[in-house]
N, C-alpha and C. Protein backbone atom coordinates (compact mmCIF):
# COMPACT_ATOMS: atom_id res chain seq x y z
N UNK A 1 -24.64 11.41 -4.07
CA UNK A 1 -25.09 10.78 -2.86
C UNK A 1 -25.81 11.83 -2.02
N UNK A 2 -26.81 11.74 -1.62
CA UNK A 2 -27.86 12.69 -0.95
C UNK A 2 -27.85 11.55 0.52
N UNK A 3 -28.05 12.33 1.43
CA UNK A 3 -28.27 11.99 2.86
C UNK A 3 -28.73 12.82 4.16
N UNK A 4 -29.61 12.97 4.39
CA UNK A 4 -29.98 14.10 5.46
C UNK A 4 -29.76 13.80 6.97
N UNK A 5 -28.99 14.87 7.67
CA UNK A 5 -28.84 14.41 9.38
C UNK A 5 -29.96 13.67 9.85
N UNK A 6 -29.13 12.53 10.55
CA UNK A 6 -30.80 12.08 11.48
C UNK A 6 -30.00 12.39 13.01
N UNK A 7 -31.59 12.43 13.75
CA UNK A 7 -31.50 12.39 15.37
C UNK A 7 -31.62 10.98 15.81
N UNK A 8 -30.21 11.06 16.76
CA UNK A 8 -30.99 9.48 17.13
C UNK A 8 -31.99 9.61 18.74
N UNK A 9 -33.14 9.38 18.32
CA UNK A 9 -34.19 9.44 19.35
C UNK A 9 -34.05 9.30 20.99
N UNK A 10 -32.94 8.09 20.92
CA UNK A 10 -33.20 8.06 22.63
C UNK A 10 -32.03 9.15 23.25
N UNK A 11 -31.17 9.99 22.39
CA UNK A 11 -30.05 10.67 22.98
C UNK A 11 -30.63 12.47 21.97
N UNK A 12 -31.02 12.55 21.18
CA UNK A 12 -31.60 13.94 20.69
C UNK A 12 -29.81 13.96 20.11
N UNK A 13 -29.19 13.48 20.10
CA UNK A 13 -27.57 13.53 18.95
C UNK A 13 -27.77 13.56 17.77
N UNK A 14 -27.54 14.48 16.74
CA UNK A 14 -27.43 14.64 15.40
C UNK A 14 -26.19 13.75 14.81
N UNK A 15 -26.82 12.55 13.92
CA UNK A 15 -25.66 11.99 13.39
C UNK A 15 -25.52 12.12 11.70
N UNK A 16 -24.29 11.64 11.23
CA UNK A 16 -24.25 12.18 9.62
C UNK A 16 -23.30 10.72 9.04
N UNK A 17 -22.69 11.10 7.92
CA UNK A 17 -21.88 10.51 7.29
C UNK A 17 -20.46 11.42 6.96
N UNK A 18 -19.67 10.70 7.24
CA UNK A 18 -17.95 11.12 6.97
C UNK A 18 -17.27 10.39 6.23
N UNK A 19 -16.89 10.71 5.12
CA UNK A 19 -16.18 10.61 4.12
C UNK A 19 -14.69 10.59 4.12
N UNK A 20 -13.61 9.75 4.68
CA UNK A 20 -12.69 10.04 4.70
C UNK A 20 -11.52 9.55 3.64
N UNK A 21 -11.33 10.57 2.87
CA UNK A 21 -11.02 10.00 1.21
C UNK A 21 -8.79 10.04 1.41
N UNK A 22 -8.53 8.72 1.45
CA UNK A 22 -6.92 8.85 1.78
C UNK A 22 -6.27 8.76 0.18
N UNK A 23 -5.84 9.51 -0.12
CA UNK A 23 -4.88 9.42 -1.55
C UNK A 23 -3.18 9.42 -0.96
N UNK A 24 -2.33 9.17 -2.36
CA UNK A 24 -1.42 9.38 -2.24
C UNK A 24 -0.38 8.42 -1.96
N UNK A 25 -1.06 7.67 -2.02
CA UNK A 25 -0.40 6.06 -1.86
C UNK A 25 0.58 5.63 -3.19
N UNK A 26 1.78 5.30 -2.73
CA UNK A 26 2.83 5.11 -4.06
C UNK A 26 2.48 3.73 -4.95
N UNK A 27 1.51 3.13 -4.27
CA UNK A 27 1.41 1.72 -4.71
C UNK A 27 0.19 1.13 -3.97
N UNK A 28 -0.46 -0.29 -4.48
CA UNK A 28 -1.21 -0.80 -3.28
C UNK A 28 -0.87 -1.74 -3.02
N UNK A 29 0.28 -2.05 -2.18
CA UNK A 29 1.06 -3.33 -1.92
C UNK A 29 0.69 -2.95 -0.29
N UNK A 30 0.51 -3.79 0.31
CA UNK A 30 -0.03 -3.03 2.22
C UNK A 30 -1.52 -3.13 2.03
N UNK A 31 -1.31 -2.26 3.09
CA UNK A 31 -2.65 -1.86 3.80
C UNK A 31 -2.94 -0.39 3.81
N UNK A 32 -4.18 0.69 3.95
CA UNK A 32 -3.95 1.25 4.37
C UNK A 32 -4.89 1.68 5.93
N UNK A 33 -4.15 1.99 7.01
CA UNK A 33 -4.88 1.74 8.15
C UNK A 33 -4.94 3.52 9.00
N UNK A 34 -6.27 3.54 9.28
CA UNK A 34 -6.38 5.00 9.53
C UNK A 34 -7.71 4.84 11.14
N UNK A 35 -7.05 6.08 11.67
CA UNK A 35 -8.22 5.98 13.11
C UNK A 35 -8.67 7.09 12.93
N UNK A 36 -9.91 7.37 13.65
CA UNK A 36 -10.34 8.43 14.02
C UNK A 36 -10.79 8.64 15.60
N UNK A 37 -10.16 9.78 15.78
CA UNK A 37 -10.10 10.35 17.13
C UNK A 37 -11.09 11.38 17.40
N UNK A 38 -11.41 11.27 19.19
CA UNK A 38 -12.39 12.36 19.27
C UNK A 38 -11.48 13.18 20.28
N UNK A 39 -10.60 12.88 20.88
CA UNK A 39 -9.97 13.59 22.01
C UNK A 39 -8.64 13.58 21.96
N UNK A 40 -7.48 14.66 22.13
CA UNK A 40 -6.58 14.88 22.49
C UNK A 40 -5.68 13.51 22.69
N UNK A 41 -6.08 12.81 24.35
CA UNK A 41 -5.58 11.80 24.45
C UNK A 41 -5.48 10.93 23.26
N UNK A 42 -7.10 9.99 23.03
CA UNK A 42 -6.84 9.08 22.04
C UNK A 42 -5.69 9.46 21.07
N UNK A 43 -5.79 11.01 20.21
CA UNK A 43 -4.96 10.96 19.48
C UNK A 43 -3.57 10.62 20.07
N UNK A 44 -2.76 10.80 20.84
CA UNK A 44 -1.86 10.86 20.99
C UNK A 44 -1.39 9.32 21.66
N UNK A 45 -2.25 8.60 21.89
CA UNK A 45 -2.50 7.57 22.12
C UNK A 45 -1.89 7.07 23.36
N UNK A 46 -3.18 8.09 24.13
CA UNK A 46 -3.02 7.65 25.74
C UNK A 46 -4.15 6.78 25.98
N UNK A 47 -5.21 7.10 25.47
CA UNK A 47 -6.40 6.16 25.39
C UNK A 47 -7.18 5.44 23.99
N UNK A 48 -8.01 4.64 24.22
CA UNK A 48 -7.97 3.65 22.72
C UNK A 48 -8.44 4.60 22.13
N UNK A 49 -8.40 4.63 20.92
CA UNK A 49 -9.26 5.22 19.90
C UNK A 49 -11.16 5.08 19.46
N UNK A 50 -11.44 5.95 19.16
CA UNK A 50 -13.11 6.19 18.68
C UNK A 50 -13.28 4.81 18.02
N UNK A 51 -12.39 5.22 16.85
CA UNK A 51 -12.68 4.43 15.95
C UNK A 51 -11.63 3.74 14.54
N UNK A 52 -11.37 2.81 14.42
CA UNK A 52 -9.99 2.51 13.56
C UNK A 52 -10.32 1.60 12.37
N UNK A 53 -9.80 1.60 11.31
CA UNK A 53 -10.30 0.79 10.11
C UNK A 53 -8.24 -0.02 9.62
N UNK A 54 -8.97 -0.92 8.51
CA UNK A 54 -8.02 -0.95 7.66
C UNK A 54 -8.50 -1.50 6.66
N UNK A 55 -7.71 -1.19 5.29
CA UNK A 55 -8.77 -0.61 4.31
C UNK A 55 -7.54 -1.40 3.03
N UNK A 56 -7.97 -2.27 2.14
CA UNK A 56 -7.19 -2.44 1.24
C UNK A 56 -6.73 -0.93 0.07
N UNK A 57 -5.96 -0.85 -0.70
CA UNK A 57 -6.00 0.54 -1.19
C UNK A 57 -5.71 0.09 -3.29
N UNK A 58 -6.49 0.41 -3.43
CA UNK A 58 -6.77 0.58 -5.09
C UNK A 58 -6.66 1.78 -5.50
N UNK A 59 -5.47 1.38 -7.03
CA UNK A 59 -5.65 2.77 -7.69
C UNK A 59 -4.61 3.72 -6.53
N UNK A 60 -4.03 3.44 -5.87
CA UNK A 60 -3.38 4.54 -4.97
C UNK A 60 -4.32 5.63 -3.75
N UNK A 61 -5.53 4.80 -3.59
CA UNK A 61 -6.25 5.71 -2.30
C UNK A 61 -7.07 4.65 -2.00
N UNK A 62 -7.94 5.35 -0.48
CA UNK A 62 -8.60 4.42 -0.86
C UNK A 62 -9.85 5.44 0.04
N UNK A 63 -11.26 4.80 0.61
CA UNK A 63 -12.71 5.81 0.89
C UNK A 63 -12.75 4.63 2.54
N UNK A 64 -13.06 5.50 3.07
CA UNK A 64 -13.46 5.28 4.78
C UNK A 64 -14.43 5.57 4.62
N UNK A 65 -15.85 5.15 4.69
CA UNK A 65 -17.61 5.76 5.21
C UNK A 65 -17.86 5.45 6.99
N UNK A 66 -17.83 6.50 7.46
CA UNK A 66 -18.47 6.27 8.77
C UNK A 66 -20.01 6.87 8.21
N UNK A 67 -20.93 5.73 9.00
CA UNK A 67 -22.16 6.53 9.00
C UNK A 67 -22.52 6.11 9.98
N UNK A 68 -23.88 6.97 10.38
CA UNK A 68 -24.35 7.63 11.84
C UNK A 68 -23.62 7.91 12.59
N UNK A 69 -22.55 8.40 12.24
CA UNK A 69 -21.52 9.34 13.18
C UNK A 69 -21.90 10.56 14.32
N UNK A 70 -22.45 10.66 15.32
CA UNK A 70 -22.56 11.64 16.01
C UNK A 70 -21.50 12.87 15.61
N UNK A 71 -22.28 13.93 15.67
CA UNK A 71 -21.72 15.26 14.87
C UNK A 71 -20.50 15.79 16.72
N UNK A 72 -19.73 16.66 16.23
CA UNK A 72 -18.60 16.37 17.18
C UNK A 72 -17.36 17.05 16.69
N UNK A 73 -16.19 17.11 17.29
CA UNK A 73 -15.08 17.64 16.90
C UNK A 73 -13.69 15.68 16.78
N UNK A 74 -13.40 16.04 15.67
CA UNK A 74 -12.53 14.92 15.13
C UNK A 74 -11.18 15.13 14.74
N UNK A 75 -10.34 13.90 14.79
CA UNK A 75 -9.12 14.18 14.14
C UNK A 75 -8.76 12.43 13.54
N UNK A 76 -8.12 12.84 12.31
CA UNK A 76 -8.05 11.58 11.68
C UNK A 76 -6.66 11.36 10.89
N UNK A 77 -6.19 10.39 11.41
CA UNK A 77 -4.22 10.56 10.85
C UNK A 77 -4.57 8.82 10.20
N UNK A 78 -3.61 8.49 9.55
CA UNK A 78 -3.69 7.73 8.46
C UNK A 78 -2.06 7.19 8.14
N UNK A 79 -2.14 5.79 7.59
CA UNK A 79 -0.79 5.69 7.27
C UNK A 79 -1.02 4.33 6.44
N UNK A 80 0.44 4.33 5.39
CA UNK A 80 0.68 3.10 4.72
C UNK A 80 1.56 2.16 4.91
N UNK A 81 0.48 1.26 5.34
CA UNK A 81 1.34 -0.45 6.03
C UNK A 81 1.83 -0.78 4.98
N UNK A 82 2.83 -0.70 4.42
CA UNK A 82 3.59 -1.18 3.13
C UNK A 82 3.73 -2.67 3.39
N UNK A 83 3.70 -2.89 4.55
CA UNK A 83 4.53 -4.33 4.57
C UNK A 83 3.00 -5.50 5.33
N UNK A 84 2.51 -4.12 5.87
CA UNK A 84 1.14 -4.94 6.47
C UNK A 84 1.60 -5.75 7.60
N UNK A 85 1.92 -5.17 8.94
CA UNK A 85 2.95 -5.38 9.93
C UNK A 85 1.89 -4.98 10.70
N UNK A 86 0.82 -3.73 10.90
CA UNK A 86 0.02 -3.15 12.22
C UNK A 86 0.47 -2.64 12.47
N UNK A 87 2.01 -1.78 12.25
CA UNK A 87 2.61 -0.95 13.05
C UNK A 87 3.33 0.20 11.79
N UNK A 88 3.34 1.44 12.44
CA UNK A 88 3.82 2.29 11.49
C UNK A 88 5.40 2.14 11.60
N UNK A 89 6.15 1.46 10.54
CA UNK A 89 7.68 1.85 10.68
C UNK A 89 8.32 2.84 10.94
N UNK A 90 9.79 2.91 11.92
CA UNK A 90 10.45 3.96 12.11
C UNK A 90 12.09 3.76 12.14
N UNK A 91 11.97 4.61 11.66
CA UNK A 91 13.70 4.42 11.33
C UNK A 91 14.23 4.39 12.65
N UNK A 92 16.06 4.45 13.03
CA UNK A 92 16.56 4.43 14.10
C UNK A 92 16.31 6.09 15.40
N UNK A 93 16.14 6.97 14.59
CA UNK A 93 16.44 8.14 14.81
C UNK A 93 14.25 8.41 14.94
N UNK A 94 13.53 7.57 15.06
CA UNK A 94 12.41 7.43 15.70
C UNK A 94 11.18 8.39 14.16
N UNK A 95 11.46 8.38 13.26
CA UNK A 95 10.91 9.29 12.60
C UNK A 95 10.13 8.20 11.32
N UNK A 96 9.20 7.99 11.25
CA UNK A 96 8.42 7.20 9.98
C UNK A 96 9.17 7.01 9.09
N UNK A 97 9.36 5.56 8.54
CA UNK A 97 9.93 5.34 6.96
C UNK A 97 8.52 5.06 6.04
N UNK A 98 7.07 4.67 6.50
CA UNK A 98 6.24 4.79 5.89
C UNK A 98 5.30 5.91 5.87
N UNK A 99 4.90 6.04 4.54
CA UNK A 99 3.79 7.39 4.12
C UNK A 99 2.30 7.86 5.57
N UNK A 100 2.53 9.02 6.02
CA UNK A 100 1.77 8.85 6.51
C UNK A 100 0.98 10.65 6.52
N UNK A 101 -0.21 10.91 6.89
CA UNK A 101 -1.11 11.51 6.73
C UNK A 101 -1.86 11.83 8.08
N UNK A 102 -2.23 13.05 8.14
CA UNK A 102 -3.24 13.77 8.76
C UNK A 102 -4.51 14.72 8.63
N UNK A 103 -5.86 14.92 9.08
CA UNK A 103 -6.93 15.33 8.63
C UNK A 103 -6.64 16.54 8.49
N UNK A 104 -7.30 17.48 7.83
CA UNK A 104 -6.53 18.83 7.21
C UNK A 104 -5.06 18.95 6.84
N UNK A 105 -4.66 17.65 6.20
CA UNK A 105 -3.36 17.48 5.70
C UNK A 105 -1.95 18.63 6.30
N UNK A 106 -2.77 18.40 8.03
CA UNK A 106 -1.42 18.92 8.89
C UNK A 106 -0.17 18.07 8.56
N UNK A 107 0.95 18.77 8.69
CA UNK A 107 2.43 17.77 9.09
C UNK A 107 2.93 18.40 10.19
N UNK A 108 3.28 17.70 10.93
CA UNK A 108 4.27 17.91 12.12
C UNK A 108 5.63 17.91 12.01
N UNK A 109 6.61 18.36 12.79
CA UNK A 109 8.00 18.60 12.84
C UNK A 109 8.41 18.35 13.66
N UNK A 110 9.20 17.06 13.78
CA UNK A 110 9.80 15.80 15.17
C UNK A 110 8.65 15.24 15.76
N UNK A 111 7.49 15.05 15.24
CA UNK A 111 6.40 14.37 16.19
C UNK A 111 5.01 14.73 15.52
N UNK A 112 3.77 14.08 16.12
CA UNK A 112 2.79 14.47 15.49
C UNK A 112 1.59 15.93 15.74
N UNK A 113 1.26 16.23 14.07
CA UNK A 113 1.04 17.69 14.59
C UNK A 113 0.02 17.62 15.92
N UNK A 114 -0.42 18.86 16.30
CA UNK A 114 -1.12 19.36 17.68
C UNK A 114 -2.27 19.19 17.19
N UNK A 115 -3.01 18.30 18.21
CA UNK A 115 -4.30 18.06 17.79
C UNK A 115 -5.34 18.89 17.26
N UNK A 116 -5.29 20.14 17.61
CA UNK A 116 -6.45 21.39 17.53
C UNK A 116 -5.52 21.47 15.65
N UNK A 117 -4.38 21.04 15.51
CA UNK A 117 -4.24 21.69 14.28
C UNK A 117 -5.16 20.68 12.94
N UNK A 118 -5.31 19.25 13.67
CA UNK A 118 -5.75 18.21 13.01
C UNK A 118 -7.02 17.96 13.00
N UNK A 119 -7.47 18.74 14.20
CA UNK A 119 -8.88 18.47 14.46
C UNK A 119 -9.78 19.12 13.40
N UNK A 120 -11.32 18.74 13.48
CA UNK A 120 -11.94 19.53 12.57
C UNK A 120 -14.01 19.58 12.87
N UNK A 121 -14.15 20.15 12.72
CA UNK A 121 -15.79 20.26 13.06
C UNK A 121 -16.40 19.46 12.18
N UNK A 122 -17.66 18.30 13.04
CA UNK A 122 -18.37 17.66 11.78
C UNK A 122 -19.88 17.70 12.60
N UNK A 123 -20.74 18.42 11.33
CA UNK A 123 -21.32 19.14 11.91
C UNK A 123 -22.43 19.36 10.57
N UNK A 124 -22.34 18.18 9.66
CA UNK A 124 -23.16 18.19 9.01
C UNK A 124 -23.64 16.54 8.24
N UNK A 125 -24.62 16.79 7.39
CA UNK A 125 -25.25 15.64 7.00
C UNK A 125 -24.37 14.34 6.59
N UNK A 126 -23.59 15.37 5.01
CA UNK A 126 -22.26 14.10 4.94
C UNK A 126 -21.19 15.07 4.42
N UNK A 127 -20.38 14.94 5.10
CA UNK A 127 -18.82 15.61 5.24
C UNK A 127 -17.90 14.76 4.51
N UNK A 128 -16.73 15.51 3.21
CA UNK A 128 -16.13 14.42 3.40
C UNK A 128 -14.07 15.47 3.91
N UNK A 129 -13.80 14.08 4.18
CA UNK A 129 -12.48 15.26 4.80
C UNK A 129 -11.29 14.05 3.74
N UNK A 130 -10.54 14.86 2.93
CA UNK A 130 -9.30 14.29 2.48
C UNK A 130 -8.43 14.08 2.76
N UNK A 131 -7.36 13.66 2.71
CA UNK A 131 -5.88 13.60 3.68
C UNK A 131 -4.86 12.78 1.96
N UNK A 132 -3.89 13.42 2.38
CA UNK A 132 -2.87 12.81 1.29
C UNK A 132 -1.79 12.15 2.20
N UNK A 133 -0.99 10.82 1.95
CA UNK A 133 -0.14 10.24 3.14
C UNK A 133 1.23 11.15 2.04
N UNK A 134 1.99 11.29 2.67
CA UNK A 134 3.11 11.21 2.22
C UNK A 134 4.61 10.56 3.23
């Protein structure tokens, strides 16, 4: 796949394509539903998100294409709706019973990792960023 940055004319913004490839899925029974964040907040979800998909999953992964993405700093966490509910399950003790994932395959410890650890520069034509849920 070949693709070269374009400008979009009325803003001089370099936009690309992002590739966000989720593996690791035990099964494809669910969904799998993943956002992408541009800020701190969104991630942590004080404010809505950039941008959010949900994605049937084959074969145990599945491919996100954003294109004309304005180039930017991102973070992208991911998870498997086993039951296909919209909501990530949590046990009593507040901690995920379903598989879940972050961009530079950060994990966190009691909560989700720190955004700068998740975040990542996109900053070219077509990027792709992986994530494994576990």
């Amino acid at each position: 796949m070949t693709a070269l940055s374009q400008e979009r004319p009325e803003s001089g913004t370099k936009t690309g394509t992002l590739i966000v490839l989720i593996g690791g899925f035990e099964d494809d029974r669910g969904d799998a539903r993943a956002e992408l964040c541009k800020s701190p907040e969104e991630y942590k979800g004080e404010r809505e998100t950039f941008r959010r998909t949900v994605l049937p999953i084959k074969n145990g992964k599945v491919e996100w294409v954003l294109k004309d993405l304005p180039w930017g700093k991102y973070a992208v966490k991911a998870y498997h709706d086993k039951n296909a509910n919209s909501i990530l399950d949590k046990n009593a003790m507040g901690l995920p019973k379903e598989p879940y994932g972050f961009s530079n395959n950060a994990r966190g410890f009691f909560g989700l990792p720190d955004y700068e650890t998740v975040a990542f520069k996109f900053d070219q034509a077509v990027m792709t960023v992986p994530i494994t849920v576990k």
